[in-house]
N, C-alpha and C. Protein backbone atom coordinates (compact mmCIF):
# COMPACT_ATOMS: atom_id res chain seq x y z
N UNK A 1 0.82 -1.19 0.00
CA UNK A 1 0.00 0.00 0.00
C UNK A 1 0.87 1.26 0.00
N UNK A 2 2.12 1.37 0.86
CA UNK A 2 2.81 2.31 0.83
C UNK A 2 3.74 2.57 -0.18
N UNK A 3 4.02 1.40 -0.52
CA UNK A 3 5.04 1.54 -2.15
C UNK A 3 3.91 1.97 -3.12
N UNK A 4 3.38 1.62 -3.11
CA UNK A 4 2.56 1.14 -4.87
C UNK A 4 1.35 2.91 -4.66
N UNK A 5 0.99 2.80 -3.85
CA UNK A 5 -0.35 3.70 -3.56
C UNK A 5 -0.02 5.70 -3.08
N UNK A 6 1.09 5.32 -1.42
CA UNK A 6 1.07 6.62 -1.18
C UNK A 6 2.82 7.96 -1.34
N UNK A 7 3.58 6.15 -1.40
CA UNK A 7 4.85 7.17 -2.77
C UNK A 7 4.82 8.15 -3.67
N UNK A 8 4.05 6.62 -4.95
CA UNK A 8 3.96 7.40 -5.97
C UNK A 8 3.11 8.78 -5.86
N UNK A 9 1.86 8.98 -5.13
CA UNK A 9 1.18 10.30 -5.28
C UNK A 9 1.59 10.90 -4.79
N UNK A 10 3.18 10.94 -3.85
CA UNK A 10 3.44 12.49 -3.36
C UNK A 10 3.60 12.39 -1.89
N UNK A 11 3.28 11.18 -1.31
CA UNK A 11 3.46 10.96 0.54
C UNK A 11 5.03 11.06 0.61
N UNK A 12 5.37 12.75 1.39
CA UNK A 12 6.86 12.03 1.74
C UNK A 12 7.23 11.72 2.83
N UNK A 13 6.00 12.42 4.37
CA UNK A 13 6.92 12.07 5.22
C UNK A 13 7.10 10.69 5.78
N UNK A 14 8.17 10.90 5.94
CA UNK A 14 8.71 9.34 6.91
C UNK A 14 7.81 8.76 7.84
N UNK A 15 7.90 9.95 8.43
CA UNK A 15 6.67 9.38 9.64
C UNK A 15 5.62 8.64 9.31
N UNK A 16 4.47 9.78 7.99
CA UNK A 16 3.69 9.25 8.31
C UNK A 16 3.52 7.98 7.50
N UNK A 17 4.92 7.28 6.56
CA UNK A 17 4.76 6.30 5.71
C UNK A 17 4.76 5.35 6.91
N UNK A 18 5.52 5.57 7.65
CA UNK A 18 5.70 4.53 8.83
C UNK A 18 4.45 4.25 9.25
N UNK A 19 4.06 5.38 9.78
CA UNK A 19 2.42 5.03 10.67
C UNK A 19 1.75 4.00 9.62
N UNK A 20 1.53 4.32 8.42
CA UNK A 20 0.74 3.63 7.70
C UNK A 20 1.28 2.20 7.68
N UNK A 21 2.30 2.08 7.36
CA UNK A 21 3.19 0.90 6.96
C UNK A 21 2.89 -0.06 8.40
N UNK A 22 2.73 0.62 10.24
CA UNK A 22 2.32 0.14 11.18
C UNK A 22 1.10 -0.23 11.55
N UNK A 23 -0.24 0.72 11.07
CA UNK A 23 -1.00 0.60 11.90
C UNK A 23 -1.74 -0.63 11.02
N UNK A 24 -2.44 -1.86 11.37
CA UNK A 24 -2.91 -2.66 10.41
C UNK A 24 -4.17 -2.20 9.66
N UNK A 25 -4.63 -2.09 8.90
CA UNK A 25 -5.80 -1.36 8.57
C UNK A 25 -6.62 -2.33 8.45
N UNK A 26 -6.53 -3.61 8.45
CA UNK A 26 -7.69 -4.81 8.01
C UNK A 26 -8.34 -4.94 9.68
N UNK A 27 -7.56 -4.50 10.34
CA UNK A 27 -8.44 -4.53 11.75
C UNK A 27 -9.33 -3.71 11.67
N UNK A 28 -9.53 -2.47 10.86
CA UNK A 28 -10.91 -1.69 10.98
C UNK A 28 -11.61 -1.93 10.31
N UNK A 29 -12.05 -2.86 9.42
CA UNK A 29 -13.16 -2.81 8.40
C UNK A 29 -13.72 -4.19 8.73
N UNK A 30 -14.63 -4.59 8.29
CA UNK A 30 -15.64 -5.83 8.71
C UNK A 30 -14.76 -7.06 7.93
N UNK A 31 -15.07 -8.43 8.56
CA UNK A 31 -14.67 -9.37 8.24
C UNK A 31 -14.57 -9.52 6.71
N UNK A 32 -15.52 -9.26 5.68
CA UNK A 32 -15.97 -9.41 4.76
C UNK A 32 -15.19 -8.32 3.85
N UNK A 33 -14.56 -7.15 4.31
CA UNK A 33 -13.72 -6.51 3.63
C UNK A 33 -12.28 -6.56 3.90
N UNK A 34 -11.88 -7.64 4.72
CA UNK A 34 -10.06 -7.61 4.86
C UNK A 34 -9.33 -7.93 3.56
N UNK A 35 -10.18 -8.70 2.91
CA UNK A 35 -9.29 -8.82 1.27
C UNK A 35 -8.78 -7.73 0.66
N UNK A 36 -9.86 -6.67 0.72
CA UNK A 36 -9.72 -5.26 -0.09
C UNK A 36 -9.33 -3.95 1.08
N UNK A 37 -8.71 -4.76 2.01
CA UNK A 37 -8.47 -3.18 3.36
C UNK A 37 -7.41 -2.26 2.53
N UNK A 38 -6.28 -2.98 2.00
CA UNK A 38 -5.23 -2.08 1.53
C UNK A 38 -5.11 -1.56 0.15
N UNK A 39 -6.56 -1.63 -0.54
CA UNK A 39 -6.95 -1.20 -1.65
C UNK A 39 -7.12 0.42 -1.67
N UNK A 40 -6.73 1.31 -2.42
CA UNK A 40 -6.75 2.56 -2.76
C UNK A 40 -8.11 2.79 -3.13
N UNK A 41 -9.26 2.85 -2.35
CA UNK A 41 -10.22 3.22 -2.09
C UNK A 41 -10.73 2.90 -0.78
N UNK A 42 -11.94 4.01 -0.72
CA UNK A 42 -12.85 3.70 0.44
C UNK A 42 -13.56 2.83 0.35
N UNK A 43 -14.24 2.34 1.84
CA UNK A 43 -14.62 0.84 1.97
C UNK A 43 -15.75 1.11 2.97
N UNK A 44 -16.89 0.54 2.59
CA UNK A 44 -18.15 0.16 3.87
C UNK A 44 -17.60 0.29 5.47
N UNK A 45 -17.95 0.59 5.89
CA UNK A 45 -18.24 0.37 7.17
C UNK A 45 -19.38 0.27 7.81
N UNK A 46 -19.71 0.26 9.51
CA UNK A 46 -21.48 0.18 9.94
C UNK A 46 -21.89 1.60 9.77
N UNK A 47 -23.37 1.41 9.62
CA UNK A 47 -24.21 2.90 9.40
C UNK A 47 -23.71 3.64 8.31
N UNK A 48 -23.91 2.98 6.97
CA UNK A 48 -23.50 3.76 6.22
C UNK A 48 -22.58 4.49 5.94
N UNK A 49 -21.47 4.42 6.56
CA UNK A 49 -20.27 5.49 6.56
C UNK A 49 -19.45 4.39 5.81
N UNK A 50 -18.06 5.63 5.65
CA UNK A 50 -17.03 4.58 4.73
C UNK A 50 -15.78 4.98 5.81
N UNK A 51 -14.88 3.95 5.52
CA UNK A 51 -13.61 3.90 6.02
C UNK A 51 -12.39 4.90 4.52
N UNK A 52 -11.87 6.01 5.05
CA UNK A 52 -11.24 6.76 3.85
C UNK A 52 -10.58 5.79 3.14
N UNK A 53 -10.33 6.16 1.98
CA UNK A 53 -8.87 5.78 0.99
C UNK A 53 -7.79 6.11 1.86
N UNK A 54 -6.73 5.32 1.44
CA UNK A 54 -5.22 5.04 2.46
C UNK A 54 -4.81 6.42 2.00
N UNK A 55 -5.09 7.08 1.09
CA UNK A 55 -4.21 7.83 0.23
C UNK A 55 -4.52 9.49 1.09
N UNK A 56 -6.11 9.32 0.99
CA UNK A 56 -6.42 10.67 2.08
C UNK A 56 -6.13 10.58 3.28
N UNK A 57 -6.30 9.11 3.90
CA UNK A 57 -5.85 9.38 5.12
C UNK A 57 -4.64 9.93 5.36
N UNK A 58 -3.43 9.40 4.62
CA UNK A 58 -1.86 10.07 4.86
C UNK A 58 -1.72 11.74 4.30
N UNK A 59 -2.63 11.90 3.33
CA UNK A 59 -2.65 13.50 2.72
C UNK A 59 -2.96 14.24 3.72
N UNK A 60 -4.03 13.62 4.55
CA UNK A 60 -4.59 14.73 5.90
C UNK A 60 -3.95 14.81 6.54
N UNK A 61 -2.94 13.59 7.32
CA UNK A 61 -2.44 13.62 7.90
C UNK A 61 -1.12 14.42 7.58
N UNK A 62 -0.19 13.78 6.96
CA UNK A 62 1.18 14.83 6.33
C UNK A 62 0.61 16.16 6.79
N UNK A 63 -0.76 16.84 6.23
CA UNK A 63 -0.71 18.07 6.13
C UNK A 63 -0.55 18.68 7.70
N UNK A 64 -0.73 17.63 8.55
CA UNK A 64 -0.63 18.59 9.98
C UNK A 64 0.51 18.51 10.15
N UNK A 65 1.80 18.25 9.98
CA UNK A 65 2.97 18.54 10.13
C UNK A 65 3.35 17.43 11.55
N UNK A 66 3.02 16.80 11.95
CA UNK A 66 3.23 16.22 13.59
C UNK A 66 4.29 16.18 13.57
N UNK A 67 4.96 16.68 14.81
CA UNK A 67 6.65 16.10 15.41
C UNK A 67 6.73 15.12 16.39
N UNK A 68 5.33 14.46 16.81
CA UNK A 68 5.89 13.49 18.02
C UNK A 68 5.36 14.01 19.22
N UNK A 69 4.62 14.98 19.94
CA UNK A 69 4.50 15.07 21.15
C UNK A 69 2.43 15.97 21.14
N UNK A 70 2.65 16.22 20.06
CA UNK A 70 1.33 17.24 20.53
C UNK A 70 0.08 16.61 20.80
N UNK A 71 -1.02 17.11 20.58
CA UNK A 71 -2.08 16.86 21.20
C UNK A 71 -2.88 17.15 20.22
N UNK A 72 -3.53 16.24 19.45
CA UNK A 72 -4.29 15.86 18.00
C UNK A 72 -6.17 15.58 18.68
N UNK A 73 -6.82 16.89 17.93
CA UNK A 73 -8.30 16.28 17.90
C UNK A 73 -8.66 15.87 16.55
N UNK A 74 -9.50 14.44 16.70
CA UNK A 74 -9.89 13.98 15.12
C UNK A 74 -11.59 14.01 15.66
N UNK A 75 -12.37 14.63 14.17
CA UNK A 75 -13.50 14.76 14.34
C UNK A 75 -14.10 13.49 13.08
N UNK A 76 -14.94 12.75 13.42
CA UNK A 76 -15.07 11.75 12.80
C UNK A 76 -14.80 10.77 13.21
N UNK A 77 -14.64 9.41 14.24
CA UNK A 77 -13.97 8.40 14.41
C UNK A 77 -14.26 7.72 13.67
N UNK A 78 -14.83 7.44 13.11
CA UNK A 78 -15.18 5.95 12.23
C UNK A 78 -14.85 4.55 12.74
N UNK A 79 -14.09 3.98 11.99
CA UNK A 79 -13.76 3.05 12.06
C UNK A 79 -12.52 2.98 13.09
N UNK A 80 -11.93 4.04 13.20
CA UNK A 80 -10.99 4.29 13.77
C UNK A 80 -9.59 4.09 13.65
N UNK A 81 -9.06 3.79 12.47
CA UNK A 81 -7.81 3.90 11.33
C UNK A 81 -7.41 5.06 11.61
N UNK A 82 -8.05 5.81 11.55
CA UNK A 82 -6.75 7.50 11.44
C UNK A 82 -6.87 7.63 12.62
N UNK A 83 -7.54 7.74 13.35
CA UNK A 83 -7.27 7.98 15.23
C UNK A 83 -5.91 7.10 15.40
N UNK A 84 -5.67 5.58 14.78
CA UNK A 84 -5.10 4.80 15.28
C UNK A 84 -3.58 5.40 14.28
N UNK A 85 -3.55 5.57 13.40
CA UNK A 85 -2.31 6.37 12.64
C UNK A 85 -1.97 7.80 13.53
N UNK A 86 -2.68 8.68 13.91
CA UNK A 86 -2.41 9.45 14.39
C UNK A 86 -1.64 9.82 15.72
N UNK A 87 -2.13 8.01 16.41
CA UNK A 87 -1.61 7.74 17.84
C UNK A 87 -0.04 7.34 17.58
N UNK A 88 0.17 7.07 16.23
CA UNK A 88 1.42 6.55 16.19
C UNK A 88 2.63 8.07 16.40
N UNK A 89 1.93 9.02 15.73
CA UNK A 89 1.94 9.98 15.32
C UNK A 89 2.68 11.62 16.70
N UNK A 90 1.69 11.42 17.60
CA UNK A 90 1.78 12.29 18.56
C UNK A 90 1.64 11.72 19.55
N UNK A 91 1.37 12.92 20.82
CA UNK A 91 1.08 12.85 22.34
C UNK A 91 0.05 12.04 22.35
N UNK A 92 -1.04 12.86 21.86
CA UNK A 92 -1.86 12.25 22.82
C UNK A 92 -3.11 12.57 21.48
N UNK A 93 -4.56 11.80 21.33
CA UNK A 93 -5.51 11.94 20.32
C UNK A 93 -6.72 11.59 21.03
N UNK A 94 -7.66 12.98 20.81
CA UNK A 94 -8.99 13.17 21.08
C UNK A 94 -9.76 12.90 20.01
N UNK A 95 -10.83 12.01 19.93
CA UNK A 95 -11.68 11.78 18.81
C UNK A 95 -12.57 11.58 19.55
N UNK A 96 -13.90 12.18 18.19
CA UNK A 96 -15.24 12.57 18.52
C UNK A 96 -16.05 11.83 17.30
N UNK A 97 -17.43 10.89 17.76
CA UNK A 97 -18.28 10.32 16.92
C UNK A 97 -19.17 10.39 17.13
N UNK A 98 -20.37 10.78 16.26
CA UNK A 98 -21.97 10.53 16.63
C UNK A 98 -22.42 9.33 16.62
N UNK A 99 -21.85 8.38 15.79
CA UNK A 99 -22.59 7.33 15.76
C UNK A 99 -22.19 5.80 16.73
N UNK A 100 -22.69 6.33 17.95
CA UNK A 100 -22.50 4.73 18.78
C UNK A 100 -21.96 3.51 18.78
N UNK A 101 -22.73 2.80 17.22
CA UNK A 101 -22.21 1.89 17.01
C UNK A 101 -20.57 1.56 16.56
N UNK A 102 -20.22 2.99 15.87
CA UNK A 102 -19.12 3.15 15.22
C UNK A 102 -18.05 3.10 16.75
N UNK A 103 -18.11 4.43 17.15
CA UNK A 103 -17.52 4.73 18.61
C UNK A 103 -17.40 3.44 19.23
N UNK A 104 -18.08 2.31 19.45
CA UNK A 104 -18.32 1.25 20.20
C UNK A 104 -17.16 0.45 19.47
N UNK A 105 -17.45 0.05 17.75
CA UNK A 105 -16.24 -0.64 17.48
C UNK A 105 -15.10 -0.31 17.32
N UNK A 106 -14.54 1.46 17.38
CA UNK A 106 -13.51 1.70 17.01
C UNK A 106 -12.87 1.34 18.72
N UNK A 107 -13.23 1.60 19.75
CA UNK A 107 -13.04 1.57 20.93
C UNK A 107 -12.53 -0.09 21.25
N UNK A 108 -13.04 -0.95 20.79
CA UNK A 108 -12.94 -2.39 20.56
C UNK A 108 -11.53 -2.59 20.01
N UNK A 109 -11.49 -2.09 18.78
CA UNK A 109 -10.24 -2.00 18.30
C UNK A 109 -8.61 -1.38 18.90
N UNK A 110 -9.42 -0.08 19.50
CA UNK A 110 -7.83 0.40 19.98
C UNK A 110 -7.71 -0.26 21.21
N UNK A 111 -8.59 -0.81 21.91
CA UNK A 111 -7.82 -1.64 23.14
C UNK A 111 -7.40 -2.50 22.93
N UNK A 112 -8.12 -3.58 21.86
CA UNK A 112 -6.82 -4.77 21.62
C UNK A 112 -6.04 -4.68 20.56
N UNK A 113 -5.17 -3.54 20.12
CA UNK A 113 -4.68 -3.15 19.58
C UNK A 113 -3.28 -2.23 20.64
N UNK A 114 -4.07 -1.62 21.61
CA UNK A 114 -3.45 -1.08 22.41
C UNK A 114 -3.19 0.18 22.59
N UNK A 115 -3.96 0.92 21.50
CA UNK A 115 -3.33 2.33 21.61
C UNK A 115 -4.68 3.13 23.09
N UNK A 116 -3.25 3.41 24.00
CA UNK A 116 -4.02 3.88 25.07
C UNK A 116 -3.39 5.12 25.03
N UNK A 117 -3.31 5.87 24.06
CA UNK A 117 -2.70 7.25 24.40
C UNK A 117 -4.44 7.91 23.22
N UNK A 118 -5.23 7.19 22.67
CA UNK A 118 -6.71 7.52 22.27
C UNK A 118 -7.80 7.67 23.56
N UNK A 119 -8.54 9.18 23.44
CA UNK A 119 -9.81 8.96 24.44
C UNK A 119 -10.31 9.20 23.02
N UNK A 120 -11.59 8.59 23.29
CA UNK A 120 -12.98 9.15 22.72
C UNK A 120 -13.76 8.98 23.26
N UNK A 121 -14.42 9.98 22.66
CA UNK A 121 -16.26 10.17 22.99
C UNK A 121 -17.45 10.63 22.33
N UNK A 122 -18.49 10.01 22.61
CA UNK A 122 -19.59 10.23 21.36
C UNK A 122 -20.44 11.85 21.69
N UNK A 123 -20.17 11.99 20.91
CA UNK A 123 -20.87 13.68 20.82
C UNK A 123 -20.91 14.58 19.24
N UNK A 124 -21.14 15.61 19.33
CA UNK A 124 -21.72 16.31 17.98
C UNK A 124 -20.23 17.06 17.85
N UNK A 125 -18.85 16.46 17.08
CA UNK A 125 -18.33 16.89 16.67
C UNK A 125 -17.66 18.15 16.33
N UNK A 126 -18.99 19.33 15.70
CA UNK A 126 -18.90 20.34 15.10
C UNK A 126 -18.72 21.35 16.46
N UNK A 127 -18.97 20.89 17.10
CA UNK A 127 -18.78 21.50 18.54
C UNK A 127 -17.04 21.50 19.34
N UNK A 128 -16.30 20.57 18.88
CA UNK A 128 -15.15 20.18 19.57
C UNK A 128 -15.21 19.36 20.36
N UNK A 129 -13.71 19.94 21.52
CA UNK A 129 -14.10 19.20 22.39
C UNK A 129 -13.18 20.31 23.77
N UNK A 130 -13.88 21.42 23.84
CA UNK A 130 -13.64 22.57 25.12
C UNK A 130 -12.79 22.67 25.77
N UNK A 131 -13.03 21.19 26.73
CA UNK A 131 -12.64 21.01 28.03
C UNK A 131 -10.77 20.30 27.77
N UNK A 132 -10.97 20.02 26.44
CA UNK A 132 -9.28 19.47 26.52
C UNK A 132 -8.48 20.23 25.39
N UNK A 133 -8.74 21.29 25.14
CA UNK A 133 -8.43 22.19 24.22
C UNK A 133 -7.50 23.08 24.91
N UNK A 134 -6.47 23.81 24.16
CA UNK A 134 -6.05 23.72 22.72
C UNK A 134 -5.37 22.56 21.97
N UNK A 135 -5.69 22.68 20.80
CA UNK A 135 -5.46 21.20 20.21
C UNK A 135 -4.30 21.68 19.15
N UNK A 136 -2.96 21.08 19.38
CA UNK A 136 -2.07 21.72 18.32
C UNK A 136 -2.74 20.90 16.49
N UNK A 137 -3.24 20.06 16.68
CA UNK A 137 -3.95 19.67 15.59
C UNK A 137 -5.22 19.35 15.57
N UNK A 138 -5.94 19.39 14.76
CA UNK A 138 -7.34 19.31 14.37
C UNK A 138 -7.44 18.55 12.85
N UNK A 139 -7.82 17.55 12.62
CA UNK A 139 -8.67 16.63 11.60
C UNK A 139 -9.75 16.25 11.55
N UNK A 140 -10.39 16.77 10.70
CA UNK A 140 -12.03 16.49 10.58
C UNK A 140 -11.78 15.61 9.35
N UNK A 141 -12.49 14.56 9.31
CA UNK A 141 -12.73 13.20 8.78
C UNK A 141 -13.70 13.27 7.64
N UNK A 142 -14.53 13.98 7.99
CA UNK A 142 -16.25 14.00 7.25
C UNK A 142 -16.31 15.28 7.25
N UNK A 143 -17.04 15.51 5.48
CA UNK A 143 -16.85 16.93 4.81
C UNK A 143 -18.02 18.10 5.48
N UNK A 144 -17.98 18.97 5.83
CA UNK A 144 -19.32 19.98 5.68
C UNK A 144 -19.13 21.32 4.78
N UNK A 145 -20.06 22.03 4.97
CA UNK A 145 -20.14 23.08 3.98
C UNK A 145 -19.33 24.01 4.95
N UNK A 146 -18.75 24.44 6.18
CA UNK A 146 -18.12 25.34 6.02
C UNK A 146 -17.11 24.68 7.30
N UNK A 147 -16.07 25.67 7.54
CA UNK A 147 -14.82 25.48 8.64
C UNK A 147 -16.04 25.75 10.26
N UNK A 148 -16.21 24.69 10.95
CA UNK A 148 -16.90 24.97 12.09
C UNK A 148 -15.89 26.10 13.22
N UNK A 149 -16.39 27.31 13.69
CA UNK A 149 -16.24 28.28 14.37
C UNK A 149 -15.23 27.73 15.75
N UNK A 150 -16.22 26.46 16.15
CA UNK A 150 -15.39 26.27 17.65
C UNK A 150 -14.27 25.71 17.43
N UNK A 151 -13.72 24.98 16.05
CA UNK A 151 -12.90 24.54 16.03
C UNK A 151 -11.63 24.90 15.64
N UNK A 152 -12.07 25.97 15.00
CA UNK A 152 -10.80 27.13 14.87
C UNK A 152 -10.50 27.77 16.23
N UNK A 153 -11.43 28.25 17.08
CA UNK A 153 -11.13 28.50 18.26
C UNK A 153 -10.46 27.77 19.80
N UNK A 154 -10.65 26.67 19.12
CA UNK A 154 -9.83 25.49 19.77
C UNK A 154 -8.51 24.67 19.85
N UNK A 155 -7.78 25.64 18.28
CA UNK A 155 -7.24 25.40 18.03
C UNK A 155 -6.05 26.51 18.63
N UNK A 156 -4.90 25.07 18.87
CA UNK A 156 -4.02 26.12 19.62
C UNK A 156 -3.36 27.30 18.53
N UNK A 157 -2.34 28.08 19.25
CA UNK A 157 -1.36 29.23 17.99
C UNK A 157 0.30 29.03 18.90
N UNK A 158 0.64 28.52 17.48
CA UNK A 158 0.14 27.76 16.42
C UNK A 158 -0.04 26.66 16.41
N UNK A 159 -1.10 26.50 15.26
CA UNK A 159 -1.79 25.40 15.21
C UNK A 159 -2.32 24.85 13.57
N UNK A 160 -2.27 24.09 12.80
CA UNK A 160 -3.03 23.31 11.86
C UNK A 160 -4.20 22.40 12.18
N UNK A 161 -5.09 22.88 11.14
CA UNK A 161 -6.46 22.17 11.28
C UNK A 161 -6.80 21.30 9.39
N UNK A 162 -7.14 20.49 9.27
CA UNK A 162 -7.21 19.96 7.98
C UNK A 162 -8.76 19.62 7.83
N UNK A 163 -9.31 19.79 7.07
CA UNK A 163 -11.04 19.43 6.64
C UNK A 163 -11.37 19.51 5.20
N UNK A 164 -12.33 18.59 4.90
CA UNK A 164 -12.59 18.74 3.57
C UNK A 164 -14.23 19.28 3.72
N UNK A 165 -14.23 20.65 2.91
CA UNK A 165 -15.17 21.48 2.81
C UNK A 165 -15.70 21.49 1.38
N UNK A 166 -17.06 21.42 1.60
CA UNK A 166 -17.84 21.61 -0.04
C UNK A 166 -19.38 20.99 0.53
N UNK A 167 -19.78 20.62 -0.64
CA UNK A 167 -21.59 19.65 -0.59
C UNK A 167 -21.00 18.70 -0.60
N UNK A 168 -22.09 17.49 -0.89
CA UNK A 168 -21.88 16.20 -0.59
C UNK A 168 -21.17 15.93 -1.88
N UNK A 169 -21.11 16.35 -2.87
CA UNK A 169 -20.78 15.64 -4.40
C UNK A 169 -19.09 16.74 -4.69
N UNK A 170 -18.91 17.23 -4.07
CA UNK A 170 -17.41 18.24 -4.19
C UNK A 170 -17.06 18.78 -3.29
N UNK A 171 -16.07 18.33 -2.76
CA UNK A 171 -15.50 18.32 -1.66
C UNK A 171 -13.84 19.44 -1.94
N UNK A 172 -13.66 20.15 -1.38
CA UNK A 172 -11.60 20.79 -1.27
C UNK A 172 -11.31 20.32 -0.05
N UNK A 173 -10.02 20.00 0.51
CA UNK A 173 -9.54 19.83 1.22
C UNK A 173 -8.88 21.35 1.67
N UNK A 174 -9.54 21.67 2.84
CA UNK A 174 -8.75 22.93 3.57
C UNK A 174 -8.05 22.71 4.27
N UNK A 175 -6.90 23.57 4.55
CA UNK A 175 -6.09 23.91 5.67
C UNK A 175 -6.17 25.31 6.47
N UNK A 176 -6.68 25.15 7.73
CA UNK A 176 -6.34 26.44 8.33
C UNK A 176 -5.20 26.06 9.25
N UNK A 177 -4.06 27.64 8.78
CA UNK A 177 -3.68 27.24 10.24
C UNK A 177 -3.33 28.57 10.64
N UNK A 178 -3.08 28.45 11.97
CA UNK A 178 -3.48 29.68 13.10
C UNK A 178 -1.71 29.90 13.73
N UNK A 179 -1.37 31.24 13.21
CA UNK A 179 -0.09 31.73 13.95
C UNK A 179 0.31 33.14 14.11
N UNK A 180 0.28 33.46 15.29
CA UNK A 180 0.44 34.92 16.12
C UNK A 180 -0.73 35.22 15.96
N UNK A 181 -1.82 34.42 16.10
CA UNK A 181 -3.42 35.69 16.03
C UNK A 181 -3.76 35.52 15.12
N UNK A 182 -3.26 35.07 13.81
CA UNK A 182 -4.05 35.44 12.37
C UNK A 182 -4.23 33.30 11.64
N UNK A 183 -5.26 33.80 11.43
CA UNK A 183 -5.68 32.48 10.80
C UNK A 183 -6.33 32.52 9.09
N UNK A 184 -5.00 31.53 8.56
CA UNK A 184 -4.84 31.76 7.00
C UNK A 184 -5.65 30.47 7.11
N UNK A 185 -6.12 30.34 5.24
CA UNK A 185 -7.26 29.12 5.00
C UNK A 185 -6.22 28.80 3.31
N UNK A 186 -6.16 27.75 3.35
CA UNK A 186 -5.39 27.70 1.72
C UNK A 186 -6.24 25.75 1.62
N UNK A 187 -6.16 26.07 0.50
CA UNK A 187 -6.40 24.62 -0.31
C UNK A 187 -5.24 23.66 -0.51
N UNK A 188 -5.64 22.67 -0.17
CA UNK A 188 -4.62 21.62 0.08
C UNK A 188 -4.94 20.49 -1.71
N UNK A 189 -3.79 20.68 -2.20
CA UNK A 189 -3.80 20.17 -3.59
C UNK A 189 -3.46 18.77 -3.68
């Protein structure tokens, strides 16, 4: 997956080839999709949601720059693949899910898996998460129509936030990031 898939398009950092190259990804998707986990596309998961392409997950990720120690909120848990790349990643990772069932199995996963440097909790996302803020990173998982307010404000300075913004059928990948007070927005190509 990492030779063939996130090389060639442009993945350079080390890190996060590593994370990928570590974290198993056939542990997040249902029995019935481990054949196709390391396939360059998205994949089913419960409640209708999908598990990303390998390829966005490392694009989002690269784009926050991680060095190893900070303190990462992911909005979206899903399946819980990029929470679990991300843990490889930094300090410490806050993730937020609405959907129960999801939250329930990604939670399944990182304990016997082991990553205990992940909390989550089920709640409305677009909101943050307040009480453990500032977050030197921010990843939102799942697209909306605009950059949610609290989450720029949650975000430490400095700080990078990554989201893909648009409707349901066109999506950009944004970057804000926040330094000395001023918060720039650029498109991530």
């Amino acid at each position: 997956m990492v030779q063939e898939q996130l090389v060639p398009r442009g993945i350079m950092d080390q890190r996060v080839l590593d994370a990928m190259r570590t974290v198993p990804r056939h542990c997040f998707v249902d029995d019935a999709m481990v054949s196709r986990a390391y396939g360059d596309f998205p994949l089913p998961i419960a409640s209708g949601q999908t598990i990303s392409q390998p390829y966005i997950v490392a694009c989002m990720t690269e784009a926050l720059c991680l060095k190893g120690d900070e303190t990462v909120l992911e909005i979206g848990t899903g399946s819980g693949y990029q929470a679990a790349v991300l843990a490889q990643l930094c300090g410490k990772v806050f993730t937020i899910e609405r959907i129960n069932v999801l939250l329930a199995g990604a939670r399944k996963v990182f304990d016997t898996l082991k990553y205990f440097n992940i909390v989550a909790k089920l709640d409305d996302g677009t909101l943050g998460w307040p009480e453990q803020s500032p977050f030197d990173a921010i990843i939102v998982t799942a697209g909306g129509p605009v950059v949610p307010n609290p989450l720029v404000e949650q975000l430490a300075d400095p700080g990078r936030l990554i989201i893909p913004v648009g409707d349901r059928h066109v999506q950009d990948l944004q970057l804000v990031e926040k330094s000395d007070g001023n918060v720039s927005i650029t498109t991530v190509e």
